[in-house]
N, C-alpha and C. Protein backbone atom coordinates (compact mmCIF):
# COMPACT_ATOMS: atom_id res chain seq x y z
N UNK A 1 -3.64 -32.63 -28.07
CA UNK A 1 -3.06 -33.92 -28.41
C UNK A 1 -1.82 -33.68 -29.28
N UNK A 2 -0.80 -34.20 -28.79
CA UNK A 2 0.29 -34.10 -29.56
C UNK A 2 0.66 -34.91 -30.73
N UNK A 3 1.33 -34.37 -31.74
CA UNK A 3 1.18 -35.21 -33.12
C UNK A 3 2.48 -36.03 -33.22
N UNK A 4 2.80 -37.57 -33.33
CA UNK A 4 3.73 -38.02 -33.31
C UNK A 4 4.21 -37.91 -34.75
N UNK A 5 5.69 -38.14 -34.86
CA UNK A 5 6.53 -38.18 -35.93
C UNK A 5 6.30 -39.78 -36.66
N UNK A 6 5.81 -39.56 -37.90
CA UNK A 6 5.34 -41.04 -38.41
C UNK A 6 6.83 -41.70 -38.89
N UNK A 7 7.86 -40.89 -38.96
CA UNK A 7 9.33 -41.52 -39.73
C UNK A 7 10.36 -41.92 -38.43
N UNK A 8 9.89 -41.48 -37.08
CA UNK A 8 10.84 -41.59 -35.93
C UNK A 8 10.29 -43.26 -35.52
N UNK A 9 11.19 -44.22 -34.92
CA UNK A 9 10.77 -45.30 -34.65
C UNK A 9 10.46 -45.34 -32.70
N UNK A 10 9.24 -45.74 -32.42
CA UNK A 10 8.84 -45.55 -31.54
C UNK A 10 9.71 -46.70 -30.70
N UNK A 11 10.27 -46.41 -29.20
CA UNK A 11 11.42 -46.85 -28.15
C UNK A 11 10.22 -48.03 -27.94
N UNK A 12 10.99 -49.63 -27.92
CA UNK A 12 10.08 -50.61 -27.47
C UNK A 12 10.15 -50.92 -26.03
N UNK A 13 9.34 -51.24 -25.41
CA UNK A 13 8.81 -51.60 -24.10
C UNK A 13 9.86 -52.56 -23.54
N UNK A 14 10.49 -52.55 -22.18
CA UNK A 14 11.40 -54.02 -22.18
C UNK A 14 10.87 -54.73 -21.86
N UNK A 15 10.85 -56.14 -22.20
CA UNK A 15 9.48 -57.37 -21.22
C UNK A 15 10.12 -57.20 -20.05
N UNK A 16 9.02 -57.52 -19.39
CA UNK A 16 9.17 -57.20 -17.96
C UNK A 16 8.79 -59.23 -17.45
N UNK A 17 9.44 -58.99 -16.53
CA UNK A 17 9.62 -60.96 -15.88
C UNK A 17 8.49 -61.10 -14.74
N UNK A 18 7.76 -61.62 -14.73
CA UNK A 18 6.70 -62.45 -13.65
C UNK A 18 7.79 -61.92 -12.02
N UNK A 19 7.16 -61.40 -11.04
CA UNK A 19 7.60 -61.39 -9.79
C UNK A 19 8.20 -62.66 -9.07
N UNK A 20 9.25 -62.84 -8.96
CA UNK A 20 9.23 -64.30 -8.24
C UNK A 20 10.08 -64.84 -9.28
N UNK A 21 10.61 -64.59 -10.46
CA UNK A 21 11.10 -65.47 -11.68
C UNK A 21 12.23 -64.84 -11.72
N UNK A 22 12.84 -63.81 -11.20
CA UNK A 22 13.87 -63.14 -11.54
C UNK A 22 15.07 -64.18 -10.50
N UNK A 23 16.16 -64.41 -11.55
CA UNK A 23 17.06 -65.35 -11.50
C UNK A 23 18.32 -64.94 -11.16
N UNK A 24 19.36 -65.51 -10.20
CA UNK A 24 20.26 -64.32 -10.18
C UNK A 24 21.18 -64.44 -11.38
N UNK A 25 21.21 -63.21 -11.22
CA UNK A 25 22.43 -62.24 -12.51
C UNK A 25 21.16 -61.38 -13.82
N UNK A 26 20.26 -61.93 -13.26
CA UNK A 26 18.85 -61.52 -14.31
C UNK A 26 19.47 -59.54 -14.66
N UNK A 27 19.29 -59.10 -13.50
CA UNK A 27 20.05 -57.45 -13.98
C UNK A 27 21.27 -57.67 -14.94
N UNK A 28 21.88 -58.23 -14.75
CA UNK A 28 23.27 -58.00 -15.95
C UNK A 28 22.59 -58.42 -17.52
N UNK A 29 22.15 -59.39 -17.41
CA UNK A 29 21.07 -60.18 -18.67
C UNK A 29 20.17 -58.78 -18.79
N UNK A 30 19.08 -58.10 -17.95
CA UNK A 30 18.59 -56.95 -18.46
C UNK A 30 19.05 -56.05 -19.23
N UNK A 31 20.65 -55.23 -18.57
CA UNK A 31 21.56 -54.74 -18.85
C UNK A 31 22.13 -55.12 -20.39
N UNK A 32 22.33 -55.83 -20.50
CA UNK A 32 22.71 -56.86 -21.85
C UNK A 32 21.57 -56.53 -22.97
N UNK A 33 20.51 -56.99 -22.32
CA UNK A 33 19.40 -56.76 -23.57
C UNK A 33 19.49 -55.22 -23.77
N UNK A 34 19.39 -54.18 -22.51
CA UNK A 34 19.15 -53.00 -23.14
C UNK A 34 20.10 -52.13 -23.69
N UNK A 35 21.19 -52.58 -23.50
CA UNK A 35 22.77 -51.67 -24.17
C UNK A 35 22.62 -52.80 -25.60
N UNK A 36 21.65 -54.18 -26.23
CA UNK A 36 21.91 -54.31 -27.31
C UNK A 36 20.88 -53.78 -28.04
N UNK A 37 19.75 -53.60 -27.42
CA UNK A 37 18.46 -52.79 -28.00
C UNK A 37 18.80 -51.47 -28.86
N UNK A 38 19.55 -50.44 -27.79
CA UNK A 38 19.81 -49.15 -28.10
C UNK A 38 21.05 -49.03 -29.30
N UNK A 39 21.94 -50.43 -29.10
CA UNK A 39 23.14 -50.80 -30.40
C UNK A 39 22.17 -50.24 -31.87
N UNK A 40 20.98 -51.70 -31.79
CA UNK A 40 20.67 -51.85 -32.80
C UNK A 40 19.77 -50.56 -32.94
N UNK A 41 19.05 -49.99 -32.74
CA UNK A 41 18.72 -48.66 -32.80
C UNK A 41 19.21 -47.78 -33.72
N UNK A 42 20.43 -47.33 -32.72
CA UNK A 42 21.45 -46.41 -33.17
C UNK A 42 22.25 -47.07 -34.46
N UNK A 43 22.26 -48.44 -35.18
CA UNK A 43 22.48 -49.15 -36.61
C UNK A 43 21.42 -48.37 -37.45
N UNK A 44 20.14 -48.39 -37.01
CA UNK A 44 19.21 -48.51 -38.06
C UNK A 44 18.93 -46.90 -38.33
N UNK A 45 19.82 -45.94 -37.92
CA UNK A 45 19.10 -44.70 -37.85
C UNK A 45 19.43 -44.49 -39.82
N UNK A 46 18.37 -43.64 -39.51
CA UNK A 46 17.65 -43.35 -41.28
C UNK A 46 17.80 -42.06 -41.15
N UNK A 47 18.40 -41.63 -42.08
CA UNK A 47 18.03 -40.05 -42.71
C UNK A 47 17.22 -39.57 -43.22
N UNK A 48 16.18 -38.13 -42.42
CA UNK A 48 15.19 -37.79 -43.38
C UNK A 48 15.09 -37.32 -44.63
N UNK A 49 16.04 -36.95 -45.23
CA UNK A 49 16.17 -36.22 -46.13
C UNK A 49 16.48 -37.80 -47.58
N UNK A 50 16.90 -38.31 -47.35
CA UNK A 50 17.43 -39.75 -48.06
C UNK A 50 15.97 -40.54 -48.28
N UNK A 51 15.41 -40.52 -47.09
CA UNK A 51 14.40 -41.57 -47.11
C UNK A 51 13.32 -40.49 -47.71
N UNK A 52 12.92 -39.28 -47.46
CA UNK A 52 12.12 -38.46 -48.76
C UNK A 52 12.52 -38.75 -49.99
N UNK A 53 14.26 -38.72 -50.21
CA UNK A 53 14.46 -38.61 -52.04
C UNK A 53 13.65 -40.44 -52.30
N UNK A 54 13.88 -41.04 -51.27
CA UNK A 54 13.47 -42.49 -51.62
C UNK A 54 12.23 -42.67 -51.95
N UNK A 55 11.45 -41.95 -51.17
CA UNK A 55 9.97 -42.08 -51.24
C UNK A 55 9.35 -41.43 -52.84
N UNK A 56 10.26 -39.90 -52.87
CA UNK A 56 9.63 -39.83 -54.47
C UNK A 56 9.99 -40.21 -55.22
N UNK A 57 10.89 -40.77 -55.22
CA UNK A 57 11.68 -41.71 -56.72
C UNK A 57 10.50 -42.82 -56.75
N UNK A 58 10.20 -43.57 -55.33
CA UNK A 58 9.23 -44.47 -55.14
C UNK A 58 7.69 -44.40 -55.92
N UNK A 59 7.15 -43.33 -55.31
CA UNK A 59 6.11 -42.62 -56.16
C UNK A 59 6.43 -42.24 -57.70
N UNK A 60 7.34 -41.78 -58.00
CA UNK A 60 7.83 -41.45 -59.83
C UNK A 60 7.60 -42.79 -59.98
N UNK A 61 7.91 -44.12 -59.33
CA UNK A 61 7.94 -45.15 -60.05
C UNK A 61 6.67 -45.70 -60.08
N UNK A 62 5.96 -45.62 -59.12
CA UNK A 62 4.32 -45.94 -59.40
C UNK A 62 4.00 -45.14 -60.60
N UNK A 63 3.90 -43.57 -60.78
CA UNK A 63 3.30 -42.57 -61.48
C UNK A 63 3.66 -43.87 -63.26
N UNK A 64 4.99 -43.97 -63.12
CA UNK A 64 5.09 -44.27 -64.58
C UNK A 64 4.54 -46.01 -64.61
N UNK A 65 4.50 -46.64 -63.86
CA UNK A 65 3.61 -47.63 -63.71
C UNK A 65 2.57 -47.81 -64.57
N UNK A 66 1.95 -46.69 -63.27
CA UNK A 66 0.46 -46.71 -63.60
C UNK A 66 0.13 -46.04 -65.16
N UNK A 67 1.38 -44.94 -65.45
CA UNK A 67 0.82 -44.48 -66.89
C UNK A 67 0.87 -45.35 -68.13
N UNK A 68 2.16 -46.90 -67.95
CA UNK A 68 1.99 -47.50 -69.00
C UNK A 68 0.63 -48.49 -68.71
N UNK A 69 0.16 -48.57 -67.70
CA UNK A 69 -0.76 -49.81 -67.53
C UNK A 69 -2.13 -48.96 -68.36
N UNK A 70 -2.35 -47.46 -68.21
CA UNK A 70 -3.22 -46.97 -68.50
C UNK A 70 -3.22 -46.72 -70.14
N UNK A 71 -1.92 -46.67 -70.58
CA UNK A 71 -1.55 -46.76 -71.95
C UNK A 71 -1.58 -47.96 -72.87
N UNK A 72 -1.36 -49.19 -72.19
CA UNK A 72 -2.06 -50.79 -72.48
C UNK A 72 -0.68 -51.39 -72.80
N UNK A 73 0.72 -50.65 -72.52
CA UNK A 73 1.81 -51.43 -72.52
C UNK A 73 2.93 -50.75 -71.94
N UNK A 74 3.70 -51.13 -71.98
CA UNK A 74 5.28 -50.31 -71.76
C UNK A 74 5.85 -49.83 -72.51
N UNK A 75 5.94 -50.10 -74.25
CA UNK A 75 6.57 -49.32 -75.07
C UNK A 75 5.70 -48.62 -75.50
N UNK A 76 4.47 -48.49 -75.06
CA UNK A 76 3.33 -47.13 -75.60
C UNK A 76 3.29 -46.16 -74.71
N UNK A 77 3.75 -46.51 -73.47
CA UNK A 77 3.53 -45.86 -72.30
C UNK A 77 4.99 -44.61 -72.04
N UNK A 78 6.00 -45.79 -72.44
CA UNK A 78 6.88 -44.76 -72.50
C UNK A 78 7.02 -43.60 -73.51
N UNK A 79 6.78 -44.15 -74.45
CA UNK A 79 6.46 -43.14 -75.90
C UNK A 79 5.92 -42.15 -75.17
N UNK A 80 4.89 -42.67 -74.81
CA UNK A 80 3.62 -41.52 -74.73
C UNK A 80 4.44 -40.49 -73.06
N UNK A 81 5.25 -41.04 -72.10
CA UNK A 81 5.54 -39.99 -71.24
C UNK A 81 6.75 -39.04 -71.90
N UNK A 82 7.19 -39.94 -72.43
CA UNK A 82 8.49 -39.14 -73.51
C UNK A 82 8.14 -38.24 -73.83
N UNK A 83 6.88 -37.81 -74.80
CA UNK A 83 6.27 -37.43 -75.58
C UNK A 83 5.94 -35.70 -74.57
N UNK A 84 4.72 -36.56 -73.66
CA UNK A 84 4.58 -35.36 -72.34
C UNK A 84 5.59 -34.56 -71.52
N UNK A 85 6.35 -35.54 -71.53
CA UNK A 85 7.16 -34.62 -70.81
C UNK A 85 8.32 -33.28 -71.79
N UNK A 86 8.27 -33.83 -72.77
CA UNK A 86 9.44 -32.79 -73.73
C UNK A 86 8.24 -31.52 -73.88
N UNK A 87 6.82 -32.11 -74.02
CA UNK A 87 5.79 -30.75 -74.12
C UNK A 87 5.61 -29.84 -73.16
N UNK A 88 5.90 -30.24 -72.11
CA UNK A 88 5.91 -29.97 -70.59
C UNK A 88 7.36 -29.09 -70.40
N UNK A 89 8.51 -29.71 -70.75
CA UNK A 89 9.60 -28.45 -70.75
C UNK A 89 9.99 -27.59 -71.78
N UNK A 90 9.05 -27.53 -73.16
CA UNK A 90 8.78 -26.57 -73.91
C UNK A 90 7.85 -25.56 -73.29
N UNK A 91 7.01 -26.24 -72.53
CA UNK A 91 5.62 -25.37 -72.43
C UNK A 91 6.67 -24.39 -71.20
N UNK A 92 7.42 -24.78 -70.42
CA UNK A 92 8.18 -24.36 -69.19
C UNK A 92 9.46 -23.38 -69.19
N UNK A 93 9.92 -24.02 -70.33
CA UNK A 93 11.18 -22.93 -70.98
C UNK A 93 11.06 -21.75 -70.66
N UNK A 94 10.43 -21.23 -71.93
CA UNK A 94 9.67 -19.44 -72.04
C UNK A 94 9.35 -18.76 -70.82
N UNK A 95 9.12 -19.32 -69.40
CA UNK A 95 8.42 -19.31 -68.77
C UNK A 95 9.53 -18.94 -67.83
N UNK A 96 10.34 -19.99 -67.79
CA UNK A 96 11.78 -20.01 -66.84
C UNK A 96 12.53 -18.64 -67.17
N UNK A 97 12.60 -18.42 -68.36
CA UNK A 97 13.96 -17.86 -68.78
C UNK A 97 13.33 -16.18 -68.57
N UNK A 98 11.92 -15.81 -69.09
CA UNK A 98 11.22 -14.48 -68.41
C UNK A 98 11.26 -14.19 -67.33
N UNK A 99 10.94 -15.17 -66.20
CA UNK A 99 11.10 -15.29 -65.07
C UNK A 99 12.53 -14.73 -64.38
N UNK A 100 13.75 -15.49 -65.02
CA UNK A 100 14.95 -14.86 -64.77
C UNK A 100 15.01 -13.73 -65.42
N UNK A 101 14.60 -13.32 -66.43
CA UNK A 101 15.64 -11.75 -67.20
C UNK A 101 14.32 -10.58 -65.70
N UNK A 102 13.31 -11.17 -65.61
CA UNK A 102 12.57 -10.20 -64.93
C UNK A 102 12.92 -10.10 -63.48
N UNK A 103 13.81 -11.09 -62.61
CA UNK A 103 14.45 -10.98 -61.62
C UNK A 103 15.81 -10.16 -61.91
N UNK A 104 16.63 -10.33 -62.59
CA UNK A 104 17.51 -9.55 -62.85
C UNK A 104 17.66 -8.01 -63.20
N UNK A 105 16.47 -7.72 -63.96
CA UNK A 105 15.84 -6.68 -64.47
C UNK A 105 15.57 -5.98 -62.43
N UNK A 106 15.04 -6.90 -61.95
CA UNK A 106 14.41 -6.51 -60.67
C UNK A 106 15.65 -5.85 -59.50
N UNK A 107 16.60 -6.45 -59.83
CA UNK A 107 18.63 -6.76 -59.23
C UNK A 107 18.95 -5.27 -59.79
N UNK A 108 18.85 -5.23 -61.25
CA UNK A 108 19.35 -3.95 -61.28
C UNK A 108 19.07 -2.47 -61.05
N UNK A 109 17.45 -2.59 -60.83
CA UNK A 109 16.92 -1.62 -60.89
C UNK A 109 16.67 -1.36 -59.20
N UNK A 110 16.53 -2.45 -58.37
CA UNK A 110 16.87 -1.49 -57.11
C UNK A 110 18.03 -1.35 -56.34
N UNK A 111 19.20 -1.24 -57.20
CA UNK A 111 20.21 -0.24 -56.51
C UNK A 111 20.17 1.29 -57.27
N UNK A 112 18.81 1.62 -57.49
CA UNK A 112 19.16 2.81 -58.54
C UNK A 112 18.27 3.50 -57.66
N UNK A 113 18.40 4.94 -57.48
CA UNK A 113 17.41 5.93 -57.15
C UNK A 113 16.42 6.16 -58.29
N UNK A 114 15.53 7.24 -58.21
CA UNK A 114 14.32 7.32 -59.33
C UNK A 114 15.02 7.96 -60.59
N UNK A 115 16.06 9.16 -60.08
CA UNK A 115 16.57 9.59 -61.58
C UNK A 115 17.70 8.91 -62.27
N UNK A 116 17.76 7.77 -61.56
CA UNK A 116 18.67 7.08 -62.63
C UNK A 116 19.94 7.14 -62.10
N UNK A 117 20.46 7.29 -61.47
CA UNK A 117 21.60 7.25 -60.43
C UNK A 117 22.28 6.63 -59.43
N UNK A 118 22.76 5.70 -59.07
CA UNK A 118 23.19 5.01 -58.31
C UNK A 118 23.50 5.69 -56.80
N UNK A 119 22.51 4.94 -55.93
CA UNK A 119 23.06 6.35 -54.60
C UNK A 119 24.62 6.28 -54.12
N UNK A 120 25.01 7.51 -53.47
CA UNK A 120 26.04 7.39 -52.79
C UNK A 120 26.72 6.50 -51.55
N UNK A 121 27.42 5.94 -51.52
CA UNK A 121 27.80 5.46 -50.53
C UNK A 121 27.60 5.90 -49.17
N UNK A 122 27.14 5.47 -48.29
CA UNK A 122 26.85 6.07 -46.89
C UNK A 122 28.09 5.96 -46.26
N UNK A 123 28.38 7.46 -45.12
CA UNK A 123 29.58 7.56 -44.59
C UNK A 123 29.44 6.20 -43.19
N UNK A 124 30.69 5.19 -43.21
CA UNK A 124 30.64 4.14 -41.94
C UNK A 124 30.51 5.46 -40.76
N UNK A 125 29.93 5.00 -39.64
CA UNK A 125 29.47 5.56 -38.35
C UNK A 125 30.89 5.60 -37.16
């Protein structure tokens, strides 16, 4: 079973006319509806990448919602994420900045052979 794309908008069905009801010029009128169908379509196309940043900004905005409702107001709530979050990029700092000197540390040390030497350039072929 194949898994459909939940963000792609699924192509709508054209009504179809009772046998016997089709009127003349009815094809040009079909024609009409379906070159304005595919117009509006091709208006509404959405970017995935836009409509993700939308969705988590969306969610950030529930998250802090829900944390002042759980906090019993809005100026306690914010305090209190203020609060978490500066602990959260203290706690993260130390963390970041080891992280980099130990990648760099990692940069310099493998262009080196074991005794400490930088290898020679290889002759081009």
């Amino acid at each position: 079973m194949a898994l459909s794309n939940p963000f792609r908008r699924q192509a709508a069905h054209p009504i179809e006319a009772e046998p016997g009801l089709d009127a003349p010029g009815s094809g040009d009128l079909r024609e009409a509806y379906e070159r304005g169908r595919r117009d509006a379509l091709q208006a509404r196309k959405r970017h995935p990448l836009g409509m993700t940043f939308l969705f988590l900004a969306a969610g950030a905005g529930v998250a802090v919602l829900a944390y002042a409702a759980y906090s019993g107001s809005f100026g306690r709530g914010g305090e209190r994420l203020d609060r978490d979050l500066a602990v959260a990029a203290d706690r993260a700092e130390p963390m970041v900045r080891d992280a980099a000197h130990d990648a760099g540390q990692a940069l310099k040390s493998a262009g080196q052979t074991p005794n400490g030497q930088a290898p020679a350039p290889s002759e081009p072929r």
